[in-house]
C-alpha atoms as a PDB file:
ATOM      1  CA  UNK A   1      -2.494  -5.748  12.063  1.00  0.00           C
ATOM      2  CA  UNK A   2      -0.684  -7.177  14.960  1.00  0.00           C
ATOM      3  CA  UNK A   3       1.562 -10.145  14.373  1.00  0.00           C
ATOM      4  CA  UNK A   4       2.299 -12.600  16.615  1.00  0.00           C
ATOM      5  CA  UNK A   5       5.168 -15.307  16.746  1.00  0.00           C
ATOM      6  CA  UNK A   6       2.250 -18.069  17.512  1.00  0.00           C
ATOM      7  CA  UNK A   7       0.114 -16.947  14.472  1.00  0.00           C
ATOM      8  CA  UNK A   8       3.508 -17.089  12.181  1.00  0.00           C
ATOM      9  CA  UNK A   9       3.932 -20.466  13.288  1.00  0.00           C
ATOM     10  CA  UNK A  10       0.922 -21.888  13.034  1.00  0.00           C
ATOM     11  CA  UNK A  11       0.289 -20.795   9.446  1.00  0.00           C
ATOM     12  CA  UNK A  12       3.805 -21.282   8.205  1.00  0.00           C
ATOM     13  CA  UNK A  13       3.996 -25.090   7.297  1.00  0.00           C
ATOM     14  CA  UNK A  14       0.797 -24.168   4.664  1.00  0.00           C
ATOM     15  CA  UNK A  15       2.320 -20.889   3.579  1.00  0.00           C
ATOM     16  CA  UNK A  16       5.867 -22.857   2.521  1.00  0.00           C
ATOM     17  CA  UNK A  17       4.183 -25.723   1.047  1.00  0.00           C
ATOM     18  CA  UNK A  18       2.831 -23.524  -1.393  1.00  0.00           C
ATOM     19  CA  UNK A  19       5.481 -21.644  -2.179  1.00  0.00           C
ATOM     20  CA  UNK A  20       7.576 -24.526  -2.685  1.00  0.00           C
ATOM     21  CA  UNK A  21       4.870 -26.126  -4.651  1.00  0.00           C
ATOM     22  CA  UNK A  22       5.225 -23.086  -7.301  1.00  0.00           C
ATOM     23  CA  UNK A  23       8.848 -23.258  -7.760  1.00  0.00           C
ATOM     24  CA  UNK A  24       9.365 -20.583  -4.988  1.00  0.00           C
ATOM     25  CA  UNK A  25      11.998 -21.764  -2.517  1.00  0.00           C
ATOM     26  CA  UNK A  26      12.590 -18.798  -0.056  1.00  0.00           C
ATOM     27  CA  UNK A  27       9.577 -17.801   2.336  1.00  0.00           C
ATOM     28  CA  UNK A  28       9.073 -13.833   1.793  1.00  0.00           C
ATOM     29  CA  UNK A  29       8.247 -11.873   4.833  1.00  0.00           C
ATOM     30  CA  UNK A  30       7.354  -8.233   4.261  1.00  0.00           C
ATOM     31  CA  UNK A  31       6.695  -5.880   6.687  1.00  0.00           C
ATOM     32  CA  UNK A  32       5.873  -2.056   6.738  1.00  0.00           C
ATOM     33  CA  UNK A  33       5.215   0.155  10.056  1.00  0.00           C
ATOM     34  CA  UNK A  34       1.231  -0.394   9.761  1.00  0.00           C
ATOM     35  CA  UNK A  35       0.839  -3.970   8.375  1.00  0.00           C
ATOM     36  CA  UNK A  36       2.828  -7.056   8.339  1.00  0.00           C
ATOM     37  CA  UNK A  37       2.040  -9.101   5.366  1.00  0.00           C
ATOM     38  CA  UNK A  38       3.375 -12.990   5.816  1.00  0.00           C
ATOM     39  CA  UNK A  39       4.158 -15.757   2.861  1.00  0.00           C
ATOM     40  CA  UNK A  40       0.130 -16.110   2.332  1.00  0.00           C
ATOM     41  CA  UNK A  41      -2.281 -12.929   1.778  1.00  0.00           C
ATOM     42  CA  UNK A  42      -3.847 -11.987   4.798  1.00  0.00           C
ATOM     43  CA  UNK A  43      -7.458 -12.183   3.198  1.00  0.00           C
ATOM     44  CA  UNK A  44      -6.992 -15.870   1.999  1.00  0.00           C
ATOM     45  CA  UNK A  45      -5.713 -16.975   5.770  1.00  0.00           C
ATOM     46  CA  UNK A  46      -8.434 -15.972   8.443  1.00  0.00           C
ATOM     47  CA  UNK A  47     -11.411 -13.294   8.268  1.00  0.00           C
ATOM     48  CA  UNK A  48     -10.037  -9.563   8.389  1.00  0.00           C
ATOM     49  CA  UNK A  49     -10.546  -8.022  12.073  1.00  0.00           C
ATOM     50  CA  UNK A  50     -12.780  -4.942  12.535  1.00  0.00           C
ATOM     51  CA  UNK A  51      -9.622  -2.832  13.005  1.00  0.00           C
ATOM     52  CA  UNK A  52      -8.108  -4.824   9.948  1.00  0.00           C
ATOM     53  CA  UNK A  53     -10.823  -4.176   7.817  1.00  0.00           C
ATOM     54  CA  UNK A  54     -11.542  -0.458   8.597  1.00  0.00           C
ATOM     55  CA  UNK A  55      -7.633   0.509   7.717  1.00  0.00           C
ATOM     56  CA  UNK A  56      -7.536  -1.904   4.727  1.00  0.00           C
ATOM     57  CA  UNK A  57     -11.228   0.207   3.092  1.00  0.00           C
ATOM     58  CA  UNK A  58      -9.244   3.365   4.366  1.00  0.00           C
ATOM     59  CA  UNK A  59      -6.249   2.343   2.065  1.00  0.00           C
ATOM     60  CA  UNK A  60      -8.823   1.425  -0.918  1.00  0.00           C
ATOM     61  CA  UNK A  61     -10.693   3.992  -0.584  1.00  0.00           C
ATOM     62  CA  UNK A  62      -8.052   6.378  -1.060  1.00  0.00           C
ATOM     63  CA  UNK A  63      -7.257   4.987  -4.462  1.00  0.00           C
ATOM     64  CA  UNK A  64     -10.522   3.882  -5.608  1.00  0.00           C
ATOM     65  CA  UNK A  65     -10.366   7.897  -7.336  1.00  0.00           C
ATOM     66  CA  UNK A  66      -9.224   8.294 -11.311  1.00  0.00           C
ATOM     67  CA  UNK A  67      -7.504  11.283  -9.825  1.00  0.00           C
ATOM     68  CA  UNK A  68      -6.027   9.851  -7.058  1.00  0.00           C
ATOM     69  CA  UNK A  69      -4.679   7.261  -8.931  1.00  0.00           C
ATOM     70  CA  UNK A  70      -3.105   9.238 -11.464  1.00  0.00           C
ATOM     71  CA  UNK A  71      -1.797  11.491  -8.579  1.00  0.00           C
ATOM     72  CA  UNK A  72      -0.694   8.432  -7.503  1.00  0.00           C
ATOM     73  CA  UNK A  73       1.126   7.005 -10.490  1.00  0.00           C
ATOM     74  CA  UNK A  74       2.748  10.278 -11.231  1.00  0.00           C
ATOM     75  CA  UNK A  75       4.522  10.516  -7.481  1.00  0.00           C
ATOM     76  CA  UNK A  76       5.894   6.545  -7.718  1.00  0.00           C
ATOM     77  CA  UNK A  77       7.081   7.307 -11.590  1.00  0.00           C
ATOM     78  CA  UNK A  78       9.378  10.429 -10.476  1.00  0.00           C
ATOM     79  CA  UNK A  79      12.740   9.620  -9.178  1.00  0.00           C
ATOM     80  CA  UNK A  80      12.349  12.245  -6.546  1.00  0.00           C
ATOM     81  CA  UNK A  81      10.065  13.815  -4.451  1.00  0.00           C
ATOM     82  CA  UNK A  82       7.217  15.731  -6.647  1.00  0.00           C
ATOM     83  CA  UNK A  83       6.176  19.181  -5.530  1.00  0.00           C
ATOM     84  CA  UNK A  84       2.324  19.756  -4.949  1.00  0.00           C
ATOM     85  CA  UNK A  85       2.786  22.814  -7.847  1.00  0.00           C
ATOM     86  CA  UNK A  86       4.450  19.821 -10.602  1.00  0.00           C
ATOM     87  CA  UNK A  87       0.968  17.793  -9.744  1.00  0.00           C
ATOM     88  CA  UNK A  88      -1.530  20.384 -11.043  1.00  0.00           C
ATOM     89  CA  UNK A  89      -1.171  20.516 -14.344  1.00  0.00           C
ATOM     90  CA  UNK A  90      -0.737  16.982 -15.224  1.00  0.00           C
ATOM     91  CA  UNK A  91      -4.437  16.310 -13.782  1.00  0.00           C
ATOM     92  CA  UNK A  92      -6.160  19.206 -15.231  1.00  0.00           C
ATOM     93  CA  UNK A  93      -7.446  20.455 -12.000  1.00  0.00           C
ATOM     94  CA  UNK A  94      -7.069  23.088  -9.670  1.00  0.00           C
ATOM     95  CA  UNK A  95      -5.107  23.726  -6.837  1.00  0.00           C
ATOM     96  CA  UNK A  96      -7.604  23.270  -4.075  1.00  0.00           C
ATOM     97  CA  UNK A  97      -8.684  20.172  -5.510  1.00  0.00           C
ATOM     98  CA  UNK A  98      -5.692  18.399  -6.269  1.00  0.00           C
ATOM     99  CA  UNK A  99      -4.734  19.206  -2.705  1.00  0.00           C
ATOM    100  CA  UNK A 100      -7.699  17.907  -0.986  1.00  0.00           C
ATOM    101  CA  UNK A 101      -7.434  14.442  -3.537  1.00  0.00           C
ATOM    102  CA  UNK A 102      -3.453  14.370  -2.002  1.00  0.00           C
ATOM    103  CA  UNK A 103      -4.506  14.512   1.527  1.00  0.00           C
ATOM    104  CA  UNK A 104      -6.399  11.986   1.286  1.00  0.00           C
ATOM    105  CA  UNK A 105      -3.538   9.854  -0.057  1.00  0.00           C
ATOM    106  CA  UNK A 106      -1.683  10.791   2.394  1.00  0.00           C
ATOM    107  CA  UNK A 107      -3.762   9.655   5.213  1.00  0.00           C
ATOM    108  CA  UNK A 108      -4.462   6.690   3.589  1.00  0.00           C
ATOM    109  CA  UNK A 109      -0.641   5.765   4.480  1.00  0.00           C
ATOM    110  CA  UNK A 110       0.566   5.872   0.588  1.00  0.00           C
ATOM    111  CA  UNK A 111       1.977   9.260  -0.014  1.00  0.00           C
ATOM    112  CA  UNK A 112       3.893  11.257   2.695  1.00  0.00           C
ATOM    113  CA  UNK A 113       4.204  14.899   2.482  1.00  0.00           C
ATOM    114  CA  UNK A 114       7.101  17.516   3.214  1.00  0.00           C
ATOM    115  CA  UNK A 115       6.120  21.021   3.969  1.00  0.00           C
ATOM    116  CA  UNK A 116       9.637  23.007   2.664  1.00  0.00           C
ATOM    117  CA  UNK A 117       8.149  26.931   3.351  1.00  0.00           C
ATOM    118  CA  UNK A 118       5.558  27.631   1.008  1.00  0.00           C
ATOM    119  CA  UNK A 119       6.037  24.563  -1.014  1.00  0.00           C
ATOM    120  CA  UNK A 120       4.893  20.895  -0.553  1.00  0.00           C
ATOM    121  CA  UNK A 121       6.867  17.925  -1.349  1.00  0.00           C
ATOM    122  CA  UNK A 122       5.493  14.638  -2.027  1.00  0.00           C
ATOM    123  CA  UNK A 123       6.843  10.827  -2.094  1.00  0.00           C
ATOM    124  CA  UNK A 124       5.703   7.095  -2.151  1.00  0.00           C
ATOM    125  CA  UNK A 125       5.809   5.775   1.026  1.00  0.00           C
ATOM    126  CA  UNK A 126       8.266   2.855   0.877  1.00  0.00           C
ATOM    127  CA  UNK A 127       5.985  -0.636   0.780  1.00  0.00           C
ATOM    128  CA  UNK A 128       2.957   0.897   0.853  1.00  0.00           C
ATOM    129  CA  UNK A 129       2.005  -0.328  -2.436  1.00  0.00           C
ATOM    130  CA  UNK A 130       3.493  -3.462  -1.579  1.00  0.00           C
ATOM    131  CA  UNK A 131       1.734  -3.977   1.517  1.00  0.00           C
ATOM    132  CA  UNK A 132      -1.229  -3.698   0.004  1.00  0.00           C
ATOM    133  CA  UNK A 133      -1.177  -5.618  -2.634  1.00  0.00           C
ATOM    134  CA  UNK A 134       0.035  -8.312  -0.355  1.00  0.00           C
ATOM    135  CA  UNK A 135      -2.804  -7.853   1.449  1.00  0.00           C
ATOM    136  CA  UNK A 136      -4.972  -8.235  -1.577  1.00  0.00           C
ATOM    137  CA  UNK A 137      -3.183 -10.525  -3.553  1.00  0.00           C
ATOM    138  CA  UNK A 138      -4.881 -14.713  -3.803  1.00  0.00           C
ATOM    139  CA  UNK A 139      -1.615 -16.047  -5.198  1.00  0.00           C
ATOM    140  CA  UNK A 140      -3.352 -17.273  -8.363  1.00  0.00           C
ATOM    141  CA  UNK A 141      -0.949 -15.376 -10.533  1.00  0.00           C
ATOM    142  CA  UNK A 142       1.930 -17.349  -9.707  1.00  0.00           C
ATOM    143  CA  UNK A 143       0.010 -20.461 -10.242  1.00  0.00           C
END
């Protein structure tokens, strides 16, 4: 999603009144290298683009998998970068499969992967999680 100063600005006044209306005085800004996620959830602000939408159900879709998920979970939990042959067991599956369920992860933006040889390395991809659930997130929680 591109951001520009004009749409910041225009949406900003709403954005802080709401956050100051929950007790929240600093405006949070996150941004990561494929979305920029302002003070109010993309979703709630205007209609998602066609572009928008396609790489948000890319990012879903490649956690909208048991597997995945738990693939998922068991990369962000380690303190360090997980190799492919530390993922198999946990998941009960084999090789080829757990493989196929991590590329897919990976080009859904969440997980990046290190080739080291013969061995694969994966990690979280800083803010990806974040990002998206920005992106998904109403604000009725803090409410």
């Amino acid at each position: 999603m591109t951001v520009y100063v004009s749409d910041i600005a225009r949406h900003i006044d709403s954005c802080q009144y709401v956050r100051q209306t929950e007790r929240v005085t600093d405006l949070a800004i996150a941004a990561t290298s494929t979305w920029a996620v302002l003070c109010c959830a993309p979703l709630m602000r205007a209609p998602l683009s066609a572009r928008d939408a396609t790489e948000l159900a890319r990012r879903v879709k490649a956690i909208a998998d048991p597997t995945r998920l738990r693939l998922l979970s068991l990369i962000a939990a380690a303190d360090r970068e997980v190799c492919m042959c530390d993922l198999i067991a946990p998941v009960g599956l084999s090789q080829p499969t757990v493989s196929h369920h991590l590329k897919i992860l990976v080009e859904g933006g969440l997980v990046s992967r290190d080739k080291r040889g013969v061995w694969v390395y994966y990690s979280l991809v800083p803010g990806a999680l974040d990002s998206l659930s920005a992106v998904l997130s109403t604000g009725a929680a803090k409410r």
